[in-house]
C-alpha atoms as a PDB file:
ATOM      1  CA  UNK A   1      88.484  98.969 165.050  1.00  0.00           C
ATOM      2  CA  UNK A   2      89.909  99.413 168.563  1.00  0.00           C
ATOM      3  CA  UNK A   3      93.624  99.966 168.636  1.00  0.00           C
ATOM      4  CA  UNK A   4      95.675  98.079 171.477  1.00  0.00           C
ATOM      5  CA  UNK A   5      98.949  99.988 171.088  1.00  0.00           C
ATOM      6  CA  UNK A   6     100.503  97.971 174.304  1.00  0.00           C
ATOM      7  CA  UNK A   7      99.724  94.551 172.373  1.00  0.00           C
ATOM      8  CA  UNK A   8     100.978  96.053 169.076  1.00  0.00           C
ATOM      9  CA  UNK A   9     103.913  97.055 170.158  1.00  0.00           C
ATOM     10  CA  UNK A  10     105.051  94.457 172.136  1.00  0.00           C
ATOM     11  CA  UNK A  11     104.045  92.124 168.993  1.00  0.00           C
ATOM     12  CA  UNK A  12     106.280  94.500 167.043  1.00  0.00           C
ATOM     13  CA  UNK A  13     108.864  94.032 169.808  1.00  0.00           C
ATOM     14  CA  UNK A  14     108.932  89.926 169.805  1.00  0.00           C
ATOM     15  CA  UNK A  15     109.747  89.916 166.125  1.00  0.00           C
ATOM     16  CA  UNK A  16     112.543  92.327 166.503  1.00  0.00           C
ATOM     17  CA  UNK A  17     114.029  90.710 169.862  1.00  0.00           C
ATOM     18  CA  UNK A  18     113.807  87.038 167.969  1.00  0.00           C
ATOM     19  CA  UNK A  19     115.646  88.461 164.763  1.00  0.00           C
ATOM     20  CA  UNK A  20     118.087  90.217 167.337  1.00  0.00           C
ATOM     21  CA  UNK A  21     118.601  86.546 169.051  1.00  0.00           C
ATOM     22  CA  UNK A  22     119.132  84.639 166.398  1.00  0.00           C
ATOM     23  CA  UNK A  23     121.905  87.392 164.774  1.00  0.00           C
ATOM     24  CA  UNK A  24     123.379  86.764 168.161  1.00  0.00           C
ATOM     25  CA  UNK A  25     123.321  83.446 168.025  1.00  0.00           C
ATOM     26  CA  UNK A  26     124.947  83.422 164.595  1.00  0.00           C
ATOM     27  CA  UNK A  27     127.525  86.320 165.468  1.00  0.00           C
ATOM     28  CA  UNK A  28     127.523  86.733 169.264  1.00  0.00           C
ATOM     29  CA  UNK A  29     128.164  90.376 169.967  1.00  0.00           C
ATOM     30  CA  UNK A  30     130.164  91.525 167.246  1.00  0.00           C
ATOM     31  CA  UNK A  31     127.816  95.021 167.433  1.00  0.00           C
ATOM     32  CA  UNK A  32     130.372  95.676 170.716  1.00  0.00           C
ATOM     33  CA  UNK A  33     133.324  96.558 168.568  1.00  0.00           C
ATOM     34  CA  UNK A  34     131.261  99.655 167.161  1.00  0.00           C
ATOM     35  CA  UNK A  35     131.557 103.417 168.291  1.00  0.00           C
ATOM     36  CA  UNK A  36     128.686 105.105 169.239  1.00  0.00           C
ATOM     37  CA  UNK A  37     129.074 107.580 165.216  1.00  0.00           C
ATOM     38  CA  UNK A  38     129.214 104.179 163.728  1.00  0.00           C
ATOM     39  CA  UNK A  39     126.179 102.950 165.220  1.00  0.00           C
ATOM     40  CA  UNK A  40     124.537 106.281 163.816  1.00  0.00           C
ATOM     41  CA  UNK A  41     125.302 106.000 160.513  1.00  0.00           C
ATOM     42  CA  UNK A  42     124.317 102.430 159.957  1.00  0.00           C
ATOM     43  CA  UNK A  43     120.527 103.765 161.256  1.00  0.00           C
ATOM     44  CA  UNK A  44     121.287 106.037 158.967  1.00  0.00           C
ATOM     45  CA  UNK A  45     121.419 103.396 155.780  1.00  0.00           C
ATOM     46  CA  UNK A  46     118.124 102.272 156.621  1.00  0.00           C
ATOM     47  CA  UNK A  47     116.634 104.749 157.229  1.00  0.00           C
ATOM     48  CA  UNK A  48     118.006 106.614 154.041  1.00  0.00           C
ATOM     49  CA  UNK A  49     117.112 103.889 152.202  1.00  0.00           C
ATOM     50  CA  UNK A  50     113.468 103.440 153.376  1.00  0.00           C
ATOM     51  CA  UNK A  51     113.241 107.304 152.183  1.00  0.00           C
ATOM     52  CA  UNK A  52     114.511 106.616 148.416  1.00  0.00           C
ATOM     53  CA  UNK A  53     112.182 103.717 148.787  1.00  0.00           C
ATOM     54  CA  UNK A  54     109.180 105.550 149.394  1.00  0.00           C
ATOM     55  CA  UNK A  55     110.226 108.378 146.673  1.00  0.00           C
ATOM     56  CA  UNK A  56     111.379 105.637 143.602  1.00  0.00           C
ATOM     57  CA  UNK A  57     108.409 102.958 144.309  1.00  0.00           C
ATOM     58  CA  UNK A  58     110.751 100.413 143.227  1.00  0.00           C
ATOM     59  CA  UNK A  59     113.853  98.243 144.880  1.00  0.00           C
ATOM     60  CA  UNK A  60     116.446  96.534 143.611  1.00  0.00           C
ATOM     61  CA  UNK A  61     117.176  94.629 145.875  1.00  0.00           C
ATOM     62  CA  UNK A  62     114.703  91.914 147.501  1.00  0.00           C
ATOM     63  CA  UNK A  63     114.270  93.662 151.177  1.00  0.00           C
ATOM     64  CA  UNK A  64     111.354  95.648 151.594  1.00  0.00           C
ATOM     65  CA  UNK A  65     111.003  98.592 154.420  1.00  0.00           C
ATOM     66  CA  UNK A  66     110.015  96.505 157.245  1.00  0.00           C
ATOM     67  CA  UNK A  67     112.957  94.778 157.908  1.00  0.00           C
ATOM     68  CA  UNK A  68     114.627  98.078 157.324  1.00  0.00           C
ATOM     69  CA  UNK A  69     112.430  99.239 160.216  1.00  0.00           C
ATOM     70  CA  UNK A  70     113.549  96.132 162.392  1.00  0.00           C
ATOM     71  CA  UNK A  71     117.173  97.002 161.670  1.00  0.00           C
ATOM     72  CA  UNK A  72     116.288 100.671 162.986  1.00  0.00           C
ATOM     73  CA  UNK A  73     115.374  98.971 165.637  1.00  0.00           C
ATOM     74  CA  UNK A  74     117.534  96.786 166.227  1.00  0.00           C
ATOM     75  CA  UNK A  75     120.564  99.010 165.917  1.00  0.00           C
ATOM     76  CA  UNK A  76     118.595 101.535 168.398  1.00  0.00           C
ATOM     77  CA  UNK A  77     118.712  98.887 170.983  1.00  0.00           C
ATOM     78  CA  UNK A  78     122.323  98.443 170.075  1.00  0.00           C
ATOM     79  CA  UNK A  79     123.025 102.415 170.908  1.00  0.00           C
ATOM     80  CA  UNK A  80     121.135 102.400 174.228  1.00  0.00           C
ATOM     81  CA  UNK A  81     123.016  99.237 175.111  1.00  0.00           C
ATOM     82  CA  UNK A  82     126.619 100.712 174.114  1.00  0.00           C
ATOM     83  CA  UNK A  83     125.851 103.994 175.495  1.00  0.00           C
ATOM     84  CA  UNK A  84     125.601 102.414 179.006  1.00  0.00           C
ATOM     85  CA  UNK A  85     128.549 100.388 178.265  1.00  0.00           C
ATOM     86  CA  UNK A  86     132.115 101.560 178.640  1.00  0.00           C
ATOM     87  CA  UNK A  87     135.793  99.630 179.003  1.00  0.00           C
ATOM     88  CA  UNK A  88     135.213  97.170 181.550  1.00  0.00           C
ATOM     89  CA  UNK A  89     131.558  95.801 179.943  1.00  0.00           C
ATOM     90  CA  UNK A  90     132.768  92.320 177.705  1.00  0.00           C
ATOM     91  CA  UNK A  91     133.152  92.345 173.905  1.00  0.00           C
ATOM     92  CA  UNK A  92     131.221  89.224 174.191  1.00  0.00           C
ATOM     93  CA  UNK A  93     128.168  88.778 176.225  1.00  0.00           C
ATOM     94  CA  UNK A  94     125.834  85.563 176.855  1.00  0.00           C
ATOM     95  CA  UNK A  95     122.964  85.449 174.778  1.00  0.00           C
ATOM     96  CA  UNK A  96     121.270  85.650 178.314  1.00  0.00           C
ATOM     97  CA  UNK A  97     122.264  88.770 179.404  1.00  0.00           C
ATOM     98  CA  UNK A  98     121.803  90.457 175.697  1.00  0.00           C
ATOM     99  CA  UNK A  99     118.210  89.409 175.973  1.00  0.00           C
ATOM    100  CA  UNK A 100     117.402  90.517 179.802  1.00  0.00           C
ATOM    101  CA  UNK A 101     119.718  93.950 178.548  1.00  0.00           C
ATOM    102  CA  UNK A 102     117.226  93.870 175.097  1.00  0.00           C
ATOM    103  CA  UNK A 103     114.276  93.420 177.105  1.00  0.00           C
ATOM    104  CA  UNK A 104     115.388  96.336 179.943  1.00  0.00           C
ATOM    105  CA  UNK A 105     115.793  98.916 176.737  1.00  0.00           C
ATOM    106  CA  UNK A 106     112.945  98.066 175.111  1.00  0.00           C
ATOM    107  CA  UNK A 107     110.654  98.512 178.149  1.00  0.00           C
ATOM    108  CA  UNK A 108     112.192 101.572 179.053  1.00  0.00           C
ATOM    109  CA  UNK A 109     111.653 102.578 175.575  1.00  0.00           C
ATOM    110  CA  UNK A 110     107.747 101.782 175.954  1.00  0.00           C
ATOM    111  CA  UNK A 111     107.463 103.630 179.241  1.00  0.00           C
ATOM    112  CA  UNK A 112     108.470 106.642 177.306  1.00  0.00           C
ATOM    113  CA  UNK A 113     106.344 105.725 173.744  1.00  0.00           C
ATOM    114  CA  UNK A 114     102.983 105.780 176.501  1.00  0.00           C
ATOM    115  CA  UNK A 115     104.409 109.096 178.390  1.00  0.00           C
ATOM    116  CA  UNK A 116     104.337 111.007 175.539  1.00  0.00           C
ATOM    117  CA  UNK A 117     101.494 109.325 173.408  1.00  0.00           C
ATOM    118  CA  UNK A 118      99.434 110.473 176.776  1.00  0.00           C
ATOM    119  CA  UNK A 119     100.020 113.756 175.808  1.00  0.00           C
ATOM    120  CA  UNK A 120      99.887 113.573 172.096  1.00  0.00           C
ATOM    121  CA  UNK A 121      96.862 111.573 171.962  1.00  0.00           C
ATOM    122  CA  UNK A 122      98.324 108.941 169.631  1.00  0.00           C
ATOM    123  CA  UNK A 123      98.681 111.486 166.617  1.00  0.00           C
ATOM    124  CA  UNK A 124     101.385 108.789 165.168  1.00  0.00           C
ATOM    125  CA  UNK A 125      97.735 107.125 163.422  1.00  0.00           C
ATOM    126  CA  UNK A 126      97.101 109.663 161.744  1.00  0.00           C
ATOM    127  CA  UNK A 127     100.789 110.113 160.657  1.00  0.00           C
ATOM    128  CA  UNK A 128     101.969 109.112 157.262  1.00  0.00           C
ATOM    129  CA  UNK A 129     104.318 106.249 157.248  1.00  0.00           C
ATOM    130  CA  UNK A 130     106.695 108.454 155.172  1.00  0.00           C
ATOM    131  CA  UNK A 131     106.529 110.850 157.881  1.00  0.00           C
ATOM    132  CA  UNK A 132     107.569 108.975 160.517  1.00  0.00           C
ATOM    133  CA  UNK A 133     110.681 108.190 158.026  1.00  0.00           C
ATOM    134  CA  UNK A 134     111.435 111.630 157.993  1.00  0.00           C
ATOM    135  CA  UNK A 135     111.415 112.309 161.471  1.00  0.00           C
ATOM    136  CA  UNK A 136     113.428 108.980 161.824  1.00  0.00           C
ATOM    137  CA  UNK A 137     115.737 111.168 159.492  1.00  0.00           C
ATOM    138  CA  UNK A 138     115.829 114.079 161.492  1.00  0.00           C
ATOM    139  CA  UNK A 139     116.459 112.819 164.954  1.00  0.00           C
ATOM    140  CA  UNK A 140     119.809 111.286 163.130  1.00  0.00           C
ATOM    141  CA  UNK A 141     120.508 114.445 162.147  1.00  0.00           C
ATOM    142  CA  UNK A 142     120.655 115.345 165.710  1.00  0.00           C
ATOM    143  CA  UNK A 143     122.091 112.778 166.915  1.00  0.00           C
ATOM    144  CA  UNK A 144     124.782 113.254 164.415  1.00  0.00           C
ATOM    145  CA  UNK A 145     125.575 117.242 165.559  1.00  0.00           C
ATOM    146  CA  UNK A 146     125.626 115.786 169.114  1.00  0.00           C
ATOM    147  CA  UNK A 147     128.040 113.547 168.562  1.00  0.00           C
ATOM    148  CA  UNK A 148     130.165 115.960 166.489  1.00  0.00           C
ATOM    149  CA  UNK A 149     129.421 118.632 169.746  1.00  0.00           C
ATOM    150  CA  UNK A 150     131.249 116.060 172.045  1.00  0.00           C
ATOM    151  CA  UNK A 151     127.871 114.991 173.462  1.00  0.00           C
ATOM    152  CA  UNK A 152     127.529 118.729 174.539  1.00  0.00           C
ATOM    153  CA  UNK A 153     124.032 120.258 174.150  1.00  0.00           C
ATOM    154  CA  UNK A 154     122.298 123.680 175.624  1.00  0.00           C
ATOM    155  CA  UNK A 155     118.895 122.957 175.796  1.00  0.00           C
ATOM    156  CA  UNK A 156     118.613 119.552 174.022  1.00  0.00           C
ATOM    157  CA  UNK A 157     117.744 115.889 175.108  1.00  0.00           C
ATOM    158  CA  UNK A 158     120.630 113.731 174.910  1.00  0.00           C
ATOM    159  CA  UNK A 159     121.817 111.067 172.126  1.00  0.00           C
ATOM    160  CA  UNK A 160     119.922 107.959 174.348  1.00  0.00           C
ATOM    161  CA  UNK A 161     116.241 109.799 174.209  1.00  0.00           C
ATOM    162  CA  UNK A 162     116.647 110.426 170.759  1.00  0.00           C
ATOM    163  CA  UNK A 163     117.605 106.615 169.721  1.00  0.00           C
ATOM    164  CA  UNK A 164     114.414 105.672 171.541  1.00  0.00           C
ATOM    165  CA  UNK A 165     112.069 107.939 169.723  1.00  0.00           C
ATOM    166  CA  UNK A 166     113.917 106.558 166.401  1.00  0.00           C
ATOM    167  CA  UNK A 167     112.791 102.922 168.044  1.00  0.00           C
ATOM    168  CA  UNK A 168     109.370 104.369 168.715  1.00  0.00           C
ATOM    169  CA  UNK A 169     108.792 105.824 165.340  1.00  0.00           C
ATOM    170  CA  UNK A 170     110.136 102.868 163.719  1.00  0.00           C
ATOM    171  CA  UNK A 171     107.322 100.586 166.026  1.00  0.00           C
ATOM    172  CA  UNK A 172     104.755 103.295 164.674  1.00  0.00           C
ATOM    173  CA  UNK A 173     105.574 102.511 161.717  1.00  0.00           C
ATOM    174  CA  UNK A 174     105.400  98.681 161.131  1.00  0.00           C
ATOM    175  CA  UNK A 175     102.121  99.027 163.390  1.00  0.00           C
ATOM    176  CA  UNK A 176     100.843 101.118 160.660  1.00  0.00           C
ATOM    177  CA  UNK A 177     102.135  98.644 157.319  1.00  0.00           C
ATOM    178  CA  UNK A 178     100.617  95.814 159.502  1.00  0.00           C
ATOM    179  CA  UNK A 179     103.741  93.940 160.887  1.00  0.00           C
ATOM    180  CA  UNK A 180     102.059  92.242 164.515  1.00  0.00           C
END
């Protein structure tokens, strides 16, 4: 089988972006009331909770892991979109300009998903599904110690790079459990 990672991804992409319309739709831009730590710990959730997931087997409640992944998604978008913003962007924005400001992050995203799968050869297919969870995981926990470091780092990328690897896993991963 011969693997079109562009065409994947952006398939992965549409369904995300028309989920993230239609919340907008329903709810306008309610997302631009949250703080940057907020936004962090609601990728968090999902993520957390595609990890007990994969450990228990079983859910109890009727939402499987990919639109867990979407959220991650979703919610990275979000984070790029209020990192840029600051006190004169609106609280509410046309469903327009959320979808040219979507579409701007999520290219920019993919510029950097082919950058470094150029060098890495793609290893995400031969990745685990659970592994890319983890690492999911992980970049929160960075993200988190930034945060609490006042954005500060030494020798680290900053909080925007590491929400679009969490987008780029989280692509990886509904590639991989067939969502296109």
């Amino acid at each position: 089988m011969l693997n079109n990672t562009s065409a994947e991804y952006d398939a992965v992409m549409a369904i995300c972006k028309t989920l993230f319309l239609k919340k907008t739709h329903d709810y306008g831009t309610a997302w631009r009331i949250l703080r940057p730590e907020s936004i962090t710990d609601q990728v968090f959730i999902k993520a957390q909770r595609i990890r007990t997931l994969e450990d228990k087997k079983v859910a109890r409640v009727d939402e499987d892991v990919t639109g867990e992944y979407i959220g991650i998604i979703n919610y990275c978008i979000i984070a790029m979109m209020q990192l840029e913003s600051d006190s004169a962007t609106p609280m509410e924005l046309s469903e327009d300009k959320v979808s040219q400001w979507y579409d701007d992050k999520a290219r920019e995203t993919k510029v950097l998903m082919f950058a470094k799968n150029h060098d890495y050869g793609e290893a995400w297919r031969d990745m685990r599904v659970s592994s890319l969870t983890d690492l999911i995981l992980m970049k929160l926990l960075r993200v988190k110690q930034i945060e609490d470091n006042k954005g500060l780092t030494l020798a680290s990328e900053g909080i925007a790079a590491n929400f679009q690897d969490m987008l780029n896993y989280s692509v990886f991963a509904l590639i991989k459990l067939g969502l296109q």
